[in-house]
PDB file of N, CA and C in Angstrom:
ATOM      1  N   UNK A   1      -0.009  24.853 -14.526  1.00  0.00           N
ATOM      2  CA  UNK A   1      -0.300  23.706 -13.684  1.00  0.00           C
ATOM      3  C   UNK A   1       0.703  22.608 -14.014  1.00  0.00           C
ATOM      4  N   UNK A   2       1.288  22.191 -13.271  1.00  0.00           N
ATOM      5  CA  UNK A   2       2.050  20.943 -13.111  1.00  0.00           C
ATOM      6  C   UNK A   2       1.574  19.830 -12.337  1.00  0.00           C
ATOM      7  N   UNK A   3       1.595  18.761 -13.007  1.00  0.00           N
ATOM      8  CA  UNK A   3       1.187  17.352 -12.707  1.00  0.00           C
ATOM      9  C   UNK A   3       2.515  16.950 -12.283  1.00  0.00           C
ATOM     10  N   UNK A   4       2.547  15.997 -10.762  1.00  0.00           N
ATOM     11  CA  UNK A   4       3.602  15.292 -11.134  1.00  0.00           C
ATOM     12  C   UNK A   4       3.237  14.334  -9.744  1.00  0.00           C
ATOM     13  N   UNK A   5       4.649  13.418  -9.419  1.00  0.00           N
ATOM     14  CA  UNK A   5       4.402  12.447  -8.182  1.00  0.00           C
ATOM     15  C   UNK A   5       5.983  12.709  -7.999  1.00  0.00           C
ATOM     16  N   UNK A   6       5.824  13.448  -6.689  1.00  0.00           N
ATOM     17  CA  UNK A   6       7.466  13.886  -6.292  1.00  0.00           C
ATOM     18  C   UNK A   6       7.207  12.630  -5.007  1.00  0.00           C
ATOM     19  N   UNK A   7       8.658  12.484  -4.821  1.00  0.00           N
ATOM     20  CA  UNK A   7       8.347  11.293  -3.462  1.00  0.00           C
ATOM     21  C   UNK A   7       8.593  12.055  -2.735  1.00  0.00           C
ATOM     22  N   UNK A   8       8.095  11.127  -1.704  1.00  0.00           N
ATOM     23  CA  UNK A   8       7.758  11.478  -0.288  1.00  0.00           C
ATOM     24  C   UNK A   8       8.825  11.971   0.370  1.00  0.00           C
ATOM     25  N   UNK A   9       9.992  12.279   0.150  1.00  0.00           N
ATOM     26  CA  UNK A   9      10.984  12.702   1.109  1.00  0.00           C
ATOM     27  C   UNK A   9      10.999  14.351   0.113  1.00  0.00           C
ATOM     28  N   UNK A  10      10.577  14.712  -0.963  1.00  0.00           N
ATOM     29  CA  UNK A  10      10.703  15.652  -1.538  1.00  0.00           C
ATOM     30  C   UNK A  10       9.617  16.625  -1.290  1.00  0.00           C
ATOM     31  N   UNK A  11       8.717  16.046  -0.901  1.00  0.00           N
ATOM     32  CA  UNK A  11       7.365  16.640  -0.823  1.00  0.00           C
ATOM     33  C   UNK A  11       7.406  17.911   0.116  1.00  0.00           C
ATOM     34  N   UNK A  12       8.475  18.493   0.832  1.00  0.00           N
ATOM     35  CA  UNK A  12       8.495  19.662   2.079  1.00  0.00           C
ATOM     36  C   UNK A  12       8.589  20.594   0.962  1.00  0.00           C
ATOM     37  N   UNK A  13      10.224  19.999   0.046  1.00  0.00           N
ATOM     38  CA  UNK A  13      11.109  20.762  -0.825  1.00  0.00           C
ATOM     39  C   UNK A  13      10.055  21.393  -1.685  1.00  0.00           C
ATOM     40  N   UNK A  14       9.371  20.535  -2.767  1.00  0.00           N
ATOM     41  CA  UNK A  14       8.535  20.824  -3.233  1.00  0.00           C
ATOM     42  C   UNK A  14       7.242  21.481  -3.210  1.00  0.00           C
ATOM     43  N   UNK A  15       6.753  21.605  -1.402  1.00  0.00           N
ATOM     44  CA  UNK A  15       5.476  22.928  -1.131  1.00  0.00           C
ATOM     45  C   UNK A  15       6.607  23.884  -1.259  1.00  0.00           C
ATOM     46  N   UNK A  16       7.673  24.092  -0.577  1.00  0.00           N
ATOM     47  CA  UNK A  16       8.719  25.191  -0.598  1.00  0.00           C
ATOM     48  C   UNK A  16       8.664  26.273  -1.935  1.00  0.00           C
ATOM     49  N   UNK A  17       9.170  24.979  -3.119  1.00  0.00           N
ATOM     50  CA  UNK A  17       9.040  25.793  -4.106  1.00  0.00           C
ATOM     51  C   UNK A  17       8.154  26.141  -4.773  1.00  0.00           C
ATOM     52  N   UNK A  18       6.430  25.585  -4.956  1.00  0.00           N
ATOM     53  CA  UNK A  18       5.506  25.845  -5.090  1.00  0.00           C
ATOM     54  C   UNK A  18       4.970  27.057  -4.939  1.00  0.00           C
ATOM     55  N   UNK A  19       5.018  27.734  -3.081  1.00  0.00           N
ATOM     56  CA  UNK A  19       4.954  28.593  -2.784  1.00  0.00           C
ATOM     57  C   UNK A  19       5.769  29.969  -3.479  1.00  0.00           C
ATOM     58  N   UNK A  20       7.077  29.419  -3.224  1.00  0.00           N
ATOM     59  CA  UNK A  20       7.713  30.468  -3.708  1.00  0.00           C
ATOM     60  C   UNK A  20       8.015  31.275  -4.960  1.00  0.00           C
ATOM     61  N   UNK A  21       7.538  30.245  -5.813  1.00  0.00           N
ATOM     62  CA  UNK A  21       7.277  31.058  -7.480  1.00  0.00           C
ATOM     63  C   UNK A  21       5.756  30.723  -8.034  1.00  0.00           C
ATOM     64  N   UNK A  22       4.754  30.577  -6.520  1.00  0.00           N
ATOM     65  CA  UNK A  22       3.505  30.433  -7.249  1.00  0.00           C
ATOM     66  C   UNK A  22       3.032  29.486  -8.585  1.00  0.00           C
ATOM     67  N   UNK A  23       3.527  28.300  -8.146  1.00  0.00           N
ATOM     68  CA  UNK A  23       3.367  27.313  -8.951  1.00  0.00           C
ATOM     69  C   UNK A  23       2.096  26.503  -8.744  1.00  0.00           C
ATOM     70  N   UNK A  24       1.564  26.204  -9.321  1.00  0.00           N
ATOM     71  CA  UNK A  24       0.099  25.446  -8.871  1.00  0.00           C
ATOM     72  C   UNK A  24       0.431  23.928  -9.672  1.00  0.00           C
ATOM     73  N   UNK A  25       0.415  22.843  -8.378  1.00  0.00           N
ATOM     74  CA  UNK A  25       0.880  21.682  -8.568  1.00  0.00           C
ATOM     75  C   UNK A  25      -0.488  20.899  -8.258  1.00  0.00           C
ATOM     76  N   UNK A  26      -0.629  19.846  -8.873  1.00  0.00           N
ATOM     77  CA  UNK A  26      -1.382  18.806  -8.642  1.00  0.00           C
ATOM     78  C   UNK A  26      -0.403  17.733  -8.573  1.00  0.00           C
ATOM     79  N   UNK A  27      -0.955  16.879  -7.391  1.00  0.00           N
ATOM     80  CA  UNK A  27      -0.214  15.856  -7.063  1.00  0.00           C
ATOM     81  C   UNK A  27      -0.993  14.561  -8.033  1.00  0.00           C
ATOM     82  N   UNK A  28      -0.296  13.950  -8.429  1.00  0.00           N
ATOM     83  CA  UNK A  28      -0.939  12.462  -9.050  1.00  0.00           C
ATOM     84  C   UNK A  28      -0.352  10.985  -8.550  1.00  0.00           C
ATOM     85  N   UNK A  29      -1.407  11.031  -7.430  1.00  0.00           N
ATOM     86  CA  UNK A  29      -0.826   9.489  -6.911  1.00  0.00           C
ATOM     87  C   UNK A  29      -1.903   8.399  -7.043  1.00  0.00           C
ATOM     88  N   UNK A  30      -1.216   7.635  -6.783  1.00  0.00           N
ATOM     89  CA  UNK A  30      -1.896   5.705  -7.002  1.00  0.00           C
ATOM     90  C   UNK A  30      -3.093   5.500  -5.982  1.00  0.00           C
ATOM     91  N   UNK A  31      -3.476   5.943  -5.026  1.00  0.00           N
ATOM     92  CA  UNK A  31      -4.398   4.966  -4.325  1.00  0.00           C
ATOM     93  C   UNK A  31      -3.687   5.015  -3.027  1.00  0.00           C
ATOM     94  N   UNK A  32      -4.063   3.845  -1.747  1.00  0.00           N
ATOM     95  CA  UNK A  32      -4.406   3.814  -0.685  1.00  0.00           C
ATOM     96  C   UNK A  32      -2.485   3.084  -0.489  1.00  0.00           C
ATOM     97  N   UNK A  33      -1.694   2.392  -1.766  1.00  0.00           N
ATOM     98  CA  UNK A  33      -0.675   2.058  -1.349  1.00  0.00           C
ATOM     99  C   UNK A  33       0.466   3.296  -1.435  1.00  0.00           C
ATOM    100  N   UNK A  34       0.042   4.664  -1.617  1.00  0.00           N
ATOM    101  CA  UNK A  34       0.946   6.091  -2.225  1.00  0.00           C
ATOM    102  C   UNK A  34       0.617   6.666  -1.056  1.00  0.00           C
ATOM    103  N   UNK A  35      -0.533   7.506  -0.597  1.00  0.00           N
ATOM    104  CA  UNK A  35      -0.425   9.041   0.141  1.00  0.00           C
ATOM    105  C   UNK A  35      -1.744   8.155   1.102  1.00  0.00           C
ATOM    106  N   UNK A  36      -2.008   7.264   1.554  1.00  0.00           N
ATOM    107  CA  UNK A  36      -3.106   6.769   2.535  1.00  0.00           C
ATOM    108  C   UNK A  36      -4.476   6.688   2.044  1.00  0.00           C
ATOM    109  N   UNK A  37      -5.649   7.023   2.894  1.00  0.00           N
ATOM    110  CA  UNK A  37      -6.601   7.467   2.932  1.00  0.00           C
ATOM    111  C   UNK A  37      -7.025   8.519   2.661  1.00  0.00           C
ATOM    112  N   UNK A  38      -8.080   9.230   1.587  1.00  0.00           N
ATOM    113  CA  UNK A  38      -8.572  10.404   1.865  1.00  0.00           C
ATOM    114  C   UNK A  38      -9.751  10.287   2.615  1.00  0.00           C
ATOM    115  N   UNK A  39      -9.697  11.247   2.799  1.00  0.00           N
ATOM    116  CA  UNK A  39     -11.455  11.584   3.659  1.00  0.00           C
ATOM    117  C   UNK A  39     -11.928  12.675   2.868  1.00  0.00           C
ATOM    118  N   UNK A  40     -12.788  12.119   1.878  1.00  0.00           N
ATOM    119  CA  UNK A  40     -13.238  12.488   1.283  1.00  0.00           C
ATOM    120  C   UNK A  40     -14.462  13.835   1.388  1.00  0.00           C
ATOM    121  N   UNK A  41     -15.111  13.462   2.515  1.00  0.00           N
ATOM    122  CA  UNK A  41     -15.846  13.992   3.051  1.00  0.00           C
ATOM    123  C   UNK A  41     -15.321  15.737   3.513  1.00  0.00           C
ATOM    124  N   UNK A  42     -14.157  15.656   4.284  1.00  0.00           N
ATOM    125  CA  UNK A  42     -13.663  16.524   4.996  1.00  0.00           C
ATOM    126  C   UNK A  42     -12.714  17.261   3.385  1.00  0.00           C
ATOM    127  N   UNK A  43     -12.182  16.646   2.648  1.00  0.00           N
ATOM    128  CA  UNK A  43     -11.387  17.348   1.382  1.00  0.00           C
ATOM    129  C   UNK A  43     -12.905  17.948   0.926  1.00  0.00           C
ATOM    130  N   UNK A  44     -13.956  17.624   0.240  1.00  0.00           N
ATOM    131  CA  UNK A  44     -14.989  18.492  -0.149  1.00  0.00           C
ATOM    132  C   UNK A  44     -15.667  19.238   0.341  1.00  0.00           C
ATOM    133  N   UNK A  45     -15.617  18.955   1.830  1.00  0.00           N
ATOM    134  CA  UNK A  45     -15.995  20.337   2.691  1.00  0.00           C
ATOM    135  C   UNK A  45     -15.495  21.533   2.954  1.00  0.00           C
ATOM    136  N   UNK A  46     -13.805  21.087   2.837  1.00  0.00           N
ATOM    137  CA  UNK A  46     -12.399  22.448   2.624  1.00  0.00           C
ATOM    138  C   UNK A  46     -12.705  22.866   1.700  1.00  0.00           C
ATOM    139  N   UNK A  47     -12.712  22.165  -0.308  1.00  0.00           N
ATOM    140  CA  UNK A  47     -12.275  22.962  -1.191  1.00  0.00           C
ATOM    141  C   UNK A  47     -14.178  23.652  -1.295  1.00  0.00           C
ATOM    142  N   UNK A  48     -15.127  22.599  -0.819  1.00  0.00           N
ATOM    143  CA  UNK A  48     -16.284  23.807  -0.995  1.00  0.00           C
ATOM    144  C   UNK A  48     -16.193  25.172   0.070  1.00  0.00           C
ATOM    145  N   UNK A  49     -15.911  25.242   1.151  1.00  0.00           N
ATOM    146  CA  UNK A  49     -15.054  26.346   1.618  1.00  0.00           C
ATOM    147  C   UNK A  49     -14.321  27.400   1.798  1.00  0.00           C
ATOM    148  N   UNK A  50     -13.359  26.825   0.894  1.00  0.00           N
ATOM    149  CA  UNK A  50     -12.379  27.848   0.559  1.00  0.00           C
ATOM    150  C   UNK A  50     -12.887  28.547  -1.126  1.00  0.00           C
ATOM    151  N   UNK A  51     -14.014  28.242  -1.627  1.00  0.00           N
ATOM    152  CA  UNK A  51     -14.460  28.919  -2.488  1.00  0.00           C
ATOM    153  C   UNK A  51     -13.554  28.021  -4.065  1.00  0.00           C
ATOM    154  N   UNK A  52     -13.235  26.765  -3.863  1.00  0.00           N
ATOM    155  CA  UNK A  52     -12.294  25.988  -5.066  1.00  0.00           C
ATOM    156  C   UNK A  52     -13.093  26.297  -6.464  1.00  0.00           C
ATOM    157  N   UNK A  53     -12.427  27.000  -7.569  1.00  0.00           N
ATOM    158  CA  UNK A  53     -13.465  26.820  -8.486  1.00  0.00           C
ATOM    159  C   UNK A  53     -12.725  26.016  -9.579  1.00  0.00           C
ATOM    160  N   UNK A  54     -11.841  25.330  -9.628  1.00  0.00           N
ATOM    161  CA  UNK A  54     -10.702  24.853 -10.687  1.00  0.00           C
ATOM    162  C   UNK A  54     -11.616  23.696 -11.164  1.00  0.00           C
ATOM    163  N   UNK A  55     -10.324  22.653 -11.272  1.00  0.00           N
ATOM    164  CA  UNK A  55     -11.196  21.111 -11.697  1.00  0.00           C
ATOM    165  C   UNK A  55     -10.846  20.238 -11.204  1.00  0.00           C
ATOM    166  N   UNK A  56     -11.792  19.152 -10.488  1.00  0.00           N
ATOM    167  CA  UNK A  56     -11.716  17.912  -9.888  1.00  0.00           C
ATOM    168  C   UNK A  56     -11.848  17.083 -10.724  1.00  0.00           C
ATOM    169  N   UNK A  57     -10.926  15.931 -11.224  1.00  0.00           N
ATOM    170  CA  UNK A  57     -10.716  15.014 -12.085  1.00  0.00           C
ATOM    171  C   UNK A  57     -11.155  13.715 -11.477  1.00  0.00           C
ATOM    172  N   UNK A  58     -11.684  12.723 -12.060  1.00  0.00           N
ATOM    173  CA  UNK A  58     -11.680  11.754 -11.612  1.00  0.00           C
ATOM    174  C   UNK A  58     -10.969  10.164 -12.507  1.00  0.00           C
ATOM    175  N   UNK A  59     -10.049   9.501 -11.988  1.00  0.00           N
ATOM    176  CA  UNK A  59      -9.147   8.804 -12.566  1.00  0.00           C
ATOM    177  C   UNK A  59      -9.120   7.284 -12.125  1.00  0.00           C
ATOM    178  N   UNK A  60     -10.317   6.631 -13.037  1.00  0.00           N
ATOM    179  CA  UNK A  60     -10.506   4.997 -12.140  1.00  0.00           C
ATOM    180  C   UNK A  60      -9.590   3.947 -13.158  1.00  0.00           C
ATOM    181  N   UNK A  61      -8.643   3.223 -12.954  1.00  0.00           N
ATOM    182  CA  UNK A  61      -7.906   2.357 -13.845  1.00  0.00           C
ATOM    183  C   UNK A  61      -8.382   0.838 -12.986  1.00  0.00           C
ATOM    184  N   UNK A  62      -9.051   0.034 -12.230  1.00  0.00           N
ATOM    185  CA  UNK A  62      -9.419  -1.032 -11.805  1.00  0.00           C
ATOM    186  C   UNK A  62      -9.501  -2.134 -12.564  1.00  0.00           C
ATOM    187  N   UNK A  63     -10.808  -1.349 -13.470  1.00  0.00           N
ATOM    188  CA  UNK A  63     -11.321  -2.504 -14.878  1.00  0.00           C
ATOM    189  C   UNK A  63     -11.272  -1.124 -16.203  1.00  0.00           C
ATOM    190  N   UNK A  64      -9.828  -1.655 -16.737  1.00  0.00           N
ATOM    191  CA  UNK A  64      -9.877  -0.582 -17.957  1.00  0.00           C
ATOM    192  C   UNK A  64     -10.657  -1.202 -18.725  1.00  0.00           C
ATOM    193  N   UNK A  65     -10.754  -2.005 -18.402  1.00  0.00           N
ATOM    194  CA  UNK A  65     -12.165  -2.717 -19.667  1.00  0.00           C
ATOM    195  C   UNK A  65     -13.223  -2.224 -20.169  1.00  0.00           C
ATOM    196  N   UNK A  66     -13.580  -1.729 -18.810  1.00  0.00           N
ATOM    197  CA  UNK A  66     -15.619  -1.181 -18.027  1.00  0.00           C
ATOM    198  C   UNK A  66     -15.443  -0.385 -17.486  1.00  0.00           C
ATOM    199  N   UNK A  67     -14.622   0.752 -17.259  1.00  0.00           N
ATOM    200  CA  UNK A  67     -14.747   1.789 -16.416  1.00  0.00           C
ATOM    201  C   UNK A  67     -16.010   2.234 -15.727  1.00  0.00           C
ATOM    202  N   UNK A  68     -16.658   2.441 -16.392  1.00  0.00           N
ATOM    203  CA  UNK A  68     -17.840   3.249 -16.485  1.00  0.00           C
ATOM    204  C   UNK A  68     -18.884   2.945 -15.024  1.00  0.00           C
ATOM    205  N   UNK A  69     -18.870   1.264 -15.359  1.00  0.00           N
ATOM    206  CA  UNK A  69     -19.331   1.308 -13.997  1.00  0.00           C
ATOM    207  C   UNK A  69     -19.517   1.827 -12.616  1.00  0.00           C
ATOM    208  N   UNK A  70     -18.030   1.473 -12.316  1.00  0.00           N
ATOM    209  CA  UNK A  70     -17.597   1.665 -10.942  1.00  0.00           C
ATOM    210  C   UNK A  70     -17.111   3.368 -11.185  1.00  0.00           C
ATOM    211  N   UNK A  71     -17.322   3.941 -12.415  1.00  0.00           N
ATOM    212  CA  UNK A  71     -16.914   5.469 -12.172  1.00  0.00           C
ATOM    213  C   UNK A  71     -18.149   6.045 -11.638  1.00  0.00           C
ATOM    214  N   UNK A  72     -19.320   5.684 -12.122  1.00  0.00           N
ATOM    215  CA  UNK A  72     -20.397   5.881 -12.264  1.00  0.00           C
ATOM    216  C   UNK A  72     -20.855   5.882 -10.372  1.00  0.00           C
ATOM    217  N   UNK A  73     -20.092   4.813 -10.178  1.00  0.00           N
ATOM    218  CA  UNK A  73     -21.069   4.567  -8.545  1.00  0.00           C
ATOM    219  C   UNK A  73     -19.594   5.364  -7.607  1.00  0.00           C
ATOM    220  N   UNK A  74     -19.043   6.075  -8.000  1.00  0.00           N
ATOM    221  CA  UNK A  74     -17.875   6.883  -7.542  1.00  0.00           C
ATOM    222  C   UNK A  74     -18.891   8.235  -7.679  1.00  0.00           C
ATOM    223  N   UNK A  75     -18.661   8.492  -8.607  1.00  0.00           N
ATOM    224  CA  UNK A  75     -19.281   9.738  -8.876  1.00  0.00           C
ATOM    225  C   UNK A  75     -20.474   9.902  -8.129  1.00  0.00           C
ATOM    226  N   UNK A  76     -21.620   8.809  -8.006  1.00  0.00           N
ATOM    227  CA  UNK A  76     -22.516   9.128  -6.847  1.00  0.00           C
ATOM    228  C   UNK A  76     -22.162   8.675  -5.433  1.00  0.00           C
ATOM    229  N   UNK A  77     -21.216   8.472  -5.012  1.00  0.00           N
ATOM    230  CA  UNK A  77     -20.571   8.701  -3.802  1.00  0.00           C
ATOM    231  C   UNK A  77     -19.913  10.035  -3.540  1.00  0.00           C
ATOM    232  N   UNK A  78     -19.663  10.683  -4.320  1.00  0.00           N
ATOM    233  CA  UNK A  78     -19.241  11.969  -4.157  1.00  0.00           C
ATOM    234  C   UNK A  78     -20.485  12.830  -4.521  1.00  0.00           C
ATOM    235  N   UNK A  79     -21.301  12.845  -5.097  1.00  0.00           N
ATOM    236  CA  UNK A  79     -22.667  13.678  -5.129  1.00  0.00           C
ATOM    237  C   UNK A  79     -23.190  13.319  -3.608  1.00  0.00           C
ATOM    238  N   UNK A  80     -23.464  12.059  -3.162  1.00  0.00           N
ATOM    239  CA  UNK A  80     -23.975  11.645  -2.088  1.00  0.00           C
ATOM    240  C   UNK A  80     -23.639  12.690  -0.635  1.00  0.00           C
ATOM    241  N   UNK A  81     -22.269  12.841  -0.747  1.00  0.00           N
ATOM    242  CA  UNK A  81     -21.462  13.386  -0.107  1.00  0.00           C
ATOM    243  C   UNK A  81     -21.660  14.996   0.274  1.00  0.00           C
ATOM    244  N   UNK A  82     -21.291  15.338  -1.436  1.00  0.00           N
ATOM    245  CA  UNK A  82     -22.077  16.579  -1.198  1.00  0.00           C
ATOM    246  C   UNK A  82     -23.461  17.217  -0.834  1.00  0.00           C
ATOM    247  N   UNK A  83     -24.635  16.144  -0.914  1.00  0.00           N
ATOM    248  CA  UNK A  83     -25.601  16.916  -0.482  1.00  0.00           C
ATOM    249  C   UNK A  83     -25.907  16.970   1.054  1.00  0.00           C
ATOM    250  N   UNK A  84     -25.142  16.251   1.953  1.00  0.00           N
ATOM    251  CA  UNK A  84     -24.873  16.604   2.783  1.00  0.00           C
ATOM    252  C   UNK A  84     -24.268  18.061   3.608  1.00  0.00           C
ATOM    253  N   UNK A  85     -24.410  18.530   2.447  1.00  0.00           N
ATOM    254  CA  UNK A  85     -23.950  20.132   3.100  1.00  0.00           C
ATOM    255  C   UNK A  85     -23.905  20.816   2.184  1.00  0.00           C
TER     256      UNK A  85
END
């Protein structure tokens, strides 16, 4: 597994080679000013779907102070989510 943040003009190059030597990449970007919006909803309905069994990380830097909080009411936004289906 490779972590990384290829830019955006690299990102074709990079599924290219992914594919081609079976590399399993995780992308690591910033938030809503990097790769947009997710829809959260519709990403947990694919990887529950496609049978995903790996690992979903969750990465809050807001208040490195207190994390906990706002991870906390993340995390039940994504439970929320899922019991919807």
């Amino acid at each position: 597994m490779i972590v990384g943040v290829p830019n955006h003009e690299l990102l074709v190059y990079v599924e290219q080679k992914v594919k081609a030597y079976d590399i399993k990449l995780a992308i690591h970007n910033h938030g809503t000013g990097d790769r947009g919006v997710i829809d959260f909803k519709a990403f947990l309905q694919t990887i529950s779907k496609l049978g995903y069994e790996g690992t979903l990380a969750l990465e809050y830097e807001t208040d490195e102070n207190d994390p906990l909080p706002e991870m906390a009411e993340s995390i039940g936004y994504v439970k929320g989510i899922l019991a919807t289906f």
